[in-house]
Protein backbone atom coordinates (compact mmCIF):
# COMPACT_ATOMS: atom_id res chain seq x y z
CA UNK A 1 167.56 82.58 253.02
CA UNK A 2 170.11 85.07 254.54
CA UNK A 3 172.69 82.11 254.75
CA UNK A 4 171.82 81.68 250.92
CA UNK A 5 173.03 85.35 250.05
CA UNK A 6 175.92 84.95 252.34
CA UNK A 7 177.17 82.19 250.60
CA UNK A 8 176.59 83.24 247.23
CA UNK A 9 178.27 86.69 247.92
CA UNK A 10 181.50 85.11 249.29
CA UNK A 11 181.60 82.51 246.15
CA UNK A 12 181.07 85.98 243.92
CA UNK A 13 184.29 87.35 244.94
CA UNK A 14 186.74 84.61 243.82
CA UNK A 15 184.64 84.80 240.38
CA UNK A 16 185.53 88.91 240.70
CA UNK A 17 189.09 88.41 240.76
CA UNK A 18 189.33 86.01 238.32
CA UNK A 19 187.77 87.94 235.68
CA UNK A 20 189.85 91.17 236.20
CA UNK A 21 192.67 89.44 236.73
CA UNK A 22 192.16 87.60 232.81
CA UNK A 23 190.93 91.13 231.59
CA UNK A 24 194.41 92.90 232.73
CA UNK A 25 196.53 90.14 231.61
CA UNK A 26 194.69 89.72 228.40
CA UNK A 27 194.60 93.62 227.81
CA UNK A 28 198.79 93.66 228.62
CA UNK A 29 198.93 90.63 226.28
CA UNK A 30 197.42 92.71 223.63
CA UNK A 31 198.85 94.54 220.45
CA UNK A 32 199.45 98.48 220.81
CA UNK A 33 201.41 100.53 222.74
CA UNK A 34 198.53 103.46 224.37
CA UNK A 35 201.51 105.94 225.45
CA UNK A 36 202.30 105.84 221.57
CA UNK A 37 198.99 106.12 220.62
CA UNK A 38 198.45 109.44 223.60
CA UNK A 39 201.68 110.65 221.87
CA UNK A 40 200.86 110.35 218.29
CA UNK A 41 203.64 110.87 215.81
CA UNK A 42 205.74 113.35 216.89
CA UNK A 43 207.74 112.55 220.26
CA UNK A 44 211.55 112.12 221.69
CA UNK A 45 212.00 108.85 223.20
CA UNK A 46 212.33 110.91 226.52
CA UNK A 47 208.88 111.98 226.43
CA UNK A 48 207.74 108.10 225.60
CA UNK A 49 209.73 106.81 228.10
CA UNK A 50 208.19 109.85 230.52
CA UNK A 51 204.73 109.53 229.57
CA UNK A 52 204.93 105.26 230.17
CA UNK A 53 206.62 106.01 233.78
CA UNK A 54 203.36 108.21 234.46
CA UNK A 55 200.91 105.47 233.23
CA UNK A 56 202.86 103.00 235.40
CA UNK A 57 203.44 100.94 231.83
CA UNK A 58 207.21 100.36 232.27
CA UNK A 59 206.31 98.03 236.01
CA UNK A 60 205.89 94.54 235.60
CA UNK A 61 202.58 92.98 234.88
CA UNK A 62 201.95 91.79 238.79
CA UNK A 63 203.34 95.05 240.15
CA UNK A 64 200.87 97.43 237.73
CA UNK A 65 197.88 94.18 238.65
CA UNK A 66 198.64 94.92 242.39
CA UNK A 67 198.73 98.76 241.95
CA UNK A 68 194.91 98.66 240.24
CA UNK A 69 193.60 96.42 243.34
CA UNK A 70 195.11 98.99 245.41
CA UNK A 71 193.06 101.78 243.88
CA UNK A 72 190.01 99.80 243.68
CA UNK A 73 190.16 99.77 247.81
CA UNK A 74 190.32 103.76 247.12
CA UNK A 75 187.58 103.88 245.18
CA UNK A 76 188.94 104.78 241.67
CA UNK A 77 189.66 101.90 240.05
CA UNK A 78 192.67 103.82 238.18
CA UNK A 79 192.48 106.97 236.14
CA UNK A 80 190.98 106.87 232.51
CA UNK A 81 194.11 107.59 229.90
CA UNK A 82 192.14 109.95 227.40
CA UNK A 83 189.23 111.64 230.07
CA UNK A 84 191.81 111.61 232.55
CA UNK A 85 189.05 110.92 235.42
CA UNK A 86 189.03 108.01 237.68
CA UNK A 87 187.14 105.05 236.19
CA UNK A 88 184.20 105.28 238.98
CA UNK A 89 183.15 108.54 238.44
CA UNK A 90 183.42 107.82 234.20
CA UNK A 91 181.27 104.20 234.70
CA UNK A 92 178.88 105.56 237.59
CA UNK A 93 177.41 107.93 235.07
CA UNK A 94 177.20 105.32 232.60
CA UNK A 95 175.89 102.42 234.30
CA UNK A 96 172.48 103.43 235.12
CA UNK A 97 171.72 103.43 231.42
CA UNK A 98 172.53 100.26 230.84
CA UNK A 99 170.67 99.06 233.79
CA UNK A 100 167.78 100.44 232.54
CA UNK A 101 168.20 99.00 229.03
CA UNK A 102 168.47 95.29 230.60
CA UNK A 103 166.10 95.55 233.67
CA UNK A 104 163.44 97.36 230.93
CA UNK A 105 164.06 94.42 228.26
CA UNK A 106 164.17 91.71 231.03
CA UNK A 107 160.75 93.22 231.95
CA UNK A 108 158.99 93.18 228.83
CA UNK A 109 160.90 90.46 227.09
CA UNK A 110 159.25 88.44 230.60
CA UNK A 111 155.38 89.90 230.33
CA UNK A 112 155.25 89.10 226.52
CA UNK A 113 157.11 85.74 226.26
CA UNK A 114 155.36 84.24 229.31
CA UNK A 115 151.90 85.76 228.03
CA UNK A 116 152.79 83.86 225.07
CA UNK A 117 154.02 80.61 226.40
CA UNK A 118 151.05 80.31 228.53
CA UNK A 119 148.91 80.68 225.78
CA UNK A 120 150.38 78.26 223.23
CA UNK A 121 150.49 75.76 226.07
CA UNK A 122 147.21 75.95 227.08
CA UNK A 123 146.18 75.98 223.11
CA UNK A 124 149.18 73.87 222.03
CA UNK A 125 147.40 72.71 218.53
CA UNK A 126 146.40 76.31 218.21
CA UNK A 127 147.84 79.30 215.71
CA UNK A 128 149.57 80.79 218.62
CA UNK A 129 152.00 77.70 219.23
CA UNK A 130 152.99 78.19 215.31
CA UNK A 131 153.66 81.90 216.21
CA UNK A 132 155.81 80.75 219.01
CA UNK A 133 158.08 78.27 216.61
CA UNK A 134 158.35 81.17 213.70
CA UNK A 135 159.06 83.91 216.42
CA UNK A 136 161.70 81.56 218.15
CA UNK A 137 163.26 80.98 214.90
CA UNK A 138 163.25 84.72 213.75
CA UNK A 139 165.06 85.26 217.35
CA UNK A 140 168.01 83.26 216.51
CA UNK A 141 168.49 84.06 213.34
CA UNK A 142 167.91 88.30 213.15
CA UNK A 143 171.28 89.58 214.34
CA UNK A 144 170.82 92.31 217.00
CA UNK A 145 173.02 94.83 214.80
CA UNK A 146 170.54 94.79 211.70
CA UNK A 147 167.57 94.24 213.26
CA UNK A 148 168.44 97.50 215.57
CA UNK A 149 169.36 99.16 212.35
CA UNK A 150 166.52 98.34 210.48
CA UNK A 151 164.16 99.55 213.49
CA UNK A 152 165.83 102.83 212.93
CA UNK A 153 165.26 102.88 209.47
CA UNK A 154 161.47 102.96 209.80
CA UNK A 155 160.55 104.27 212.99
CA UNK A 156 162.89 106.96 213.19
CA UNK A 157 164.06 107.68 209.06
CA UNK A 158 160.65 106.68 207.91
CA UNK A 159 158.18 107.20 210.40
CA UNK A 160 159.72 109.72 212.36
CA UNK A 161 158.14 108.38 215.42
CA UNK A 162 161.31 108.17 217.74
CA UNK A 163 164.85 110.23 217.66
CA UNK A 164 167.21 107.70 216.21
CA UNK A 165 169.36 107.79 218.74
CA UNK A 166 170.07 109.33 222.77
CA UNK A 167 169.26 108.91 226.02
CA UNK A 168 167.08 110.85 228.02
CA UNK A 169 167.57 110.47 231.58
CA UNK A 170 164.65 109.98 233.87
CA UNK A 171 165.43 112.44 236.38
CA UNK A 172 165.07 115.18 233.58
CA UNK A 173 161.53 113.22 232.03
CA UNK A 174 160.41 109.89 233.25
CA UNK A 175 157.65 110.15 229.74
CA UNK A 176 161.16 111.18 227.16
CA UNK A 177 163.18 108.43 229.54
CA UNK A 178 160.68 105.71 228.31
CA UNK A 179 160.37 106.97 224.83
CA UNK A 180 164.28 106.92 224.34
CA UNK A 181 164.58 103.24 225.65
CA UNK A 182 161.40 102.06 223.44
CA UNK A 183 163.18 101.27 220.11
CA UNK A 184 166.52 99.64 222.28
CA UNK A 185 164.39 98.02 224.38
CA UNK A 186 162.36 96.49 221.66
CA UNK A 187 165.49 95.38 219.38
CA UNK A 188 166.97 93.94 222.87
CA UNK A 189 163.89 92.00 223.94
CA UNK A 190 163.36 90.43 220.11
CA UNK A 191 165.89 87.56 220.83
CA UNK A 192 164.94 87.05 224.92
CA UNK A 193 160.90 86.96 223.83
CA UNK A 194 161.80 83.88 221.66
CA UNK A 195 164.25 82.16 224.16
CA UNK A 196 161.72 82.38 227.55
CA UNK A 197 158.54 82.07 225.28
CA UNK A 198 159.45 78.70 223.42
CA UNK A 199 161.35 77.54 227.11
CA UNK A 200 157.76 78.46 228.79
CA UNK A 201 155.41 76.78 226.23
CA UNK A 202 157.75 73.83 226.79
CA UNK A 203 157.60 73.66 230.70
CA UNK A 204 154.35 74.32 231.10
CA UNK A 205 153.27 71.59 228.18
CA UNK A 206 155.75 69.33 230.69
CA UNK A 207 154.26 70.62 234.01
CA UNK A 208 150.39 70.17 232.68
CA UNK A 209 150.59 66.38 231.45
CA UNK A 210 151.85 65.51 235.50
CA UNK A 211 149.58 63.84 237.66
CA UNK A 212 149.09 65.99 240.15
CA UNK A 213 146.99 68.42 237.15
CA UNK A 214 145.00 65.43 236.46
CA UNK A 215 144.36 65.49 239.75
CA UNK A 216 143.01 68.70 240.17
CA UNK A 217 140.85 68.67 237.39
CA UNK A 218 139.22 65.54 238.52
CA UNK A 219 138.31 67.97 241.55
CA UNK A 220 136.63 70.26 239.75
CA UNK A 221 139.42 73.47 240.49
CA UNK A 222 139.10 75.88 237.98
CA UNK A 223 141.49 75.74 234.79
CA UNK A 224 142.34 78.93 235.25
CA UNK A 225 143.28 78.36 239.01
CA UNK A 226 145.20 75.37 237.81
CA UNK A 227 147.38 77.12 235.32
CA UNK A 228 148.52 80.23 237.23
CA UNK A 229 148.25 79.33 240.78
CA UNK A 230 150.00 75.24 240.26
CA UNK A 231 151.38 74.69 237.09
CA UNK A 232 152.91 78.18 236.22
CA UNK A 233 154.76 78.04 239.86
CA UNK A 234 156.24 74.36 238.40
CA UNK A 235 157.07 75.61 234.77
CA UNK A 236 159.20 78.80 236.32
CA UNK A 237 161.65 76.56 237.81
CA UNK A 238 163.77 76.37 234.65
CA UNK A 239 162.59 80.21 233.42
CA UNK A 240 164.35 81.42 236.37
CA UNK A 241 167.14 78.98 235.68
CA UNK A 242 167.80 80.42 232.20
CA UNK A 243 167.39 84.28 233.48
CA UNK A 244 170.72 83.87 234.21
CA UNK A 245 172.34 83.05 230.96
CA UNK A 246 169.92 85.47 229.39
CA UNK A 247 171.37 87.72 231.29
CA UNK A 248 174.91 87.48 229.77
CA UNK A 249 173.38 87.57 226.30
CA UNK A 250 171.68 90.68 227.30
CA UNK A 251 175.17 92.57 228.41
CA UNK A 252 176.89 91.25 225.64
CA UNK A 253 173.57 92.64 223.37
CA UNK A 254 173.85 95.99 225.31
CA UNK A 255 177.88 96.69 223.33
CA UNK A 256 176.10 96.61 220.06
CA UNK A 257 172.64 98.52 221.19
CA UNK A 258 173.99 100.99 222.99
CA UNK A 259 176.56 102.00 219.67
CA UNK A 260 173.68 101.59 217.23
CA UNK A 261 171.33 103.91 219.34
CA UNK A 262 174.09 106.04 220.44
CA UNK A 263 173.33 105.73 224.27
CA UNK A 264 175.89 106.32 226.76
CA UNK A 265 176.08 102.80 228.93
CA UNK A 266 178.68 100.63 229.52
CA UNK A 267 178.44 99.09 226.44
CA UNK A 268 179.03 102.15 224.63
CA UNK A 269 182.08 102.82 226.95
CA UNK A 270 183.51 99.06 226.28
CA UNK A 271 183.60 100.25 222.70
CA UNK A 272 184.87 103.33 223.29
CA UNK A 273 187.53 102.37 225.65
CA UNK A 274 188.20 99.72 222.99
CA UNK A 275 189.10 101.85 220.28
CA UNK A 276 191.53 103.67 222.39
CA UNK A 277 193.70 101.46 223.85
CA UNK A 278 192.02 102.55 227.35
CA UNK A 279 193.12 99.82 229.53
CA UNK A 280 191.93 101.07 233.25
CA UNK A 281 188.82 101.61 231.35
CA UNK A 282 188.07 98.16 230.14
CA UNK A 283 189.03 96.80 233.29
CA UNK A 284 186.53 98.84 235.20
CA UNK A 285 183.97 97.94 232.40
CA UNK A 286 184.87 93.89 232.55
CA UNK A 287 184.12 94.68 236.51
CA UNK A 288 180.99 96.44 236.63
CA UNK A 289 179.82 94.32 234.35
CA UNK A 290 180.65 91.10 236.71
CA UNK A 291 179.46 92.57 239.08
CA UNK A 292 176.03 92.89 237.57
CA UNK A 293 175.63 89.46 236.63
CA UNK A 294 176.78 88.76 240.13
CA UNK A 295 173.63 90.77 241.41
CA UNK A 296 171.45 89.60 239.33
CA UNK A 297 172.70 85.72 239.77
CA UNK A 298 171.93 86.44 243.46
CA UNK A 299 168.25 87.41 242.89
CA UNK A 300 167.71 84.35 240.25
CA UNK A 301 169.00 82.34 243.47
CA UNK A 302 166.72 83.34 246.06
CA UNK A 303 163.57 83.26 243.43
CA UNK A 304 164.70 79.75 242.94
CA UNK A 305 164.89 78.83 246.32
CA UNK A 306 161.32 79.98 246.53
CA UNK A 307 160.06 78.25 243.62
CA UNK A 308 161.47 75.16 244.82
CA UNK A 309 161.19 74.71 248.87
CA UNK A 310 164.11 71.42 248.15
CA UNK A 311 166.38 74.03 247.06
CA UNK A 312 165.68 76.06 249.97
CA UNK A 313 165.57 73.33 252.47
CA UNK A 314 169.42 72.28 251.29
């Protein structure tokens, strides 16, 4: 196993520099000018030409590349343009937040979708395997934006259940930390329930018409020991496999969540740095955000590996 997460970590990095090298060319590439947009209106083309020698703007595109590497190594990862702090310090305080948004939805999206698979398998002609189909469909087909929006509208405008919007960290309350993630959490998971819980019912329907369940049942071992204990372990095989495009769905999910319920993650910085021309912050955001798939990738591996002792063996 350690010689799994050894390999996997030094395949990661390549996949690291890749992406922030395509972010910084693709962010030079793009339209705008941010020293014009720092300066506003009203400046002397001394003070342009000033203010782009300070941002390191007027170097070539591999020089100002190499210069950002170098302050990653210090621990920085460059100096935001409008907050003027380094990068780390602006994304540290962020990215907590948005690890609890995914590893929450990932969480409850997994207990309810695999509750639900389970069942509809084991009743397959039953009202629950309809439920599955309709709540599968609904989960393609409600965009995360309105469904988040529409959430607020009753809970929070209607109800008056939930704040419509904030974060509450849980270091201050772990009780308001839940409640603030409850209505993001819930238009998050929406979409991941119907992905795992259709890809469950599926498996498991697969995994229980194999021999080896026929088997067991001619032996008299309890359904229920059959289901969870043998043909759940089988079915999870391709779960995990999809956990880890969920996962990108999820991040990508977070830039629109995190703006509709005004919490400050990286999402909400990716939009933010976005809307001002922030380049050193949307290459720290592209980062962090590799780097969490990269993390979680590496668990999805090694929970493979133990769901399937061929993958471990080779």
């Amino acid at each position: 196993m350690g010689r799994l997460v050894v390999k996997r970590l030094l395949l990661s990095l390549p996949l690291v520099l890749i992406v922030s090298m395509l972010t910084f060319v693709m962010q030079s590439l793009a339209p705008g000018d941010p020293a014009k947009r720092i300066l506003g209106d009203q400046y002397t083309p001394e003070q342009y030409a000033t203010l782009r020698a300070q941002l390191g703007l007027d170097a070539p595109i591999h020089v100002r590349y190499w210069n950002w590497l170098k302050s990653v190594f210090e621990g920085s990862m460059g100096q935001s343009l409008y907050s003027h702090e380094p990068v780390t310090t602006v994304l540290n305080d962020r990215v907590g937040v948005t690890i609890s948004l995914v590893a929450a939805t990932l969480v409850v999206a997994g207990v309810i979708a695999i509750g639900l698979g389970i069942l509809s398998a084991v009743r397959k002609n039953g009202v629950l395997a309809r439920v599955v189909d309709v709540v599968s469909l609904a989960g393609h087909s409600v965009p995360t934006f309105w469904l988040g929006l529409g959430l607020v509208a009753v809970f929070s405008v209607q109800l008056g259940l939930f704040n419509s919007g904030g974060y509450i960290p849980p270091e201050r309350s772990l009780t308001g930390w839940a409640w603030s993630l409850i209505l993001p959490v819930a238009t998050l998971s929406f979409g991941a329930v119907a992905l795992i819980a259709k890809l469950t019912r599926d498996s498991m329907l697969e995994v229980l018409d194999r021999e080896f369940i026929t088997t067991l049942r001619a032996r008299g071992v309890p359904e229920r020991t059959i289901i969870f204990r043998h043909a759940l372990r089988s079915a999870a095989i391709p779960i995990v496999t999809a956990l880890g495009l969920l996962l990108v769905g999820l991040l990508s999910g977070t830039v629109i969540v995190e703006t509709v319920f005004g919490l400050p993650g990286l999402g909400g910085a990716a939009v933010l740095a976005t809307t001002k021309q922030d380049a050193p912050l949307i290459q720290g955001v592209a980062v962090y955000f590799t780097l969490i798939v990269v993390v979680v990738n590496l668990i999805i591996d090694i929970l493979y590996a133990w769901l399937n002792p061929k993958a471990r063996i080779s």
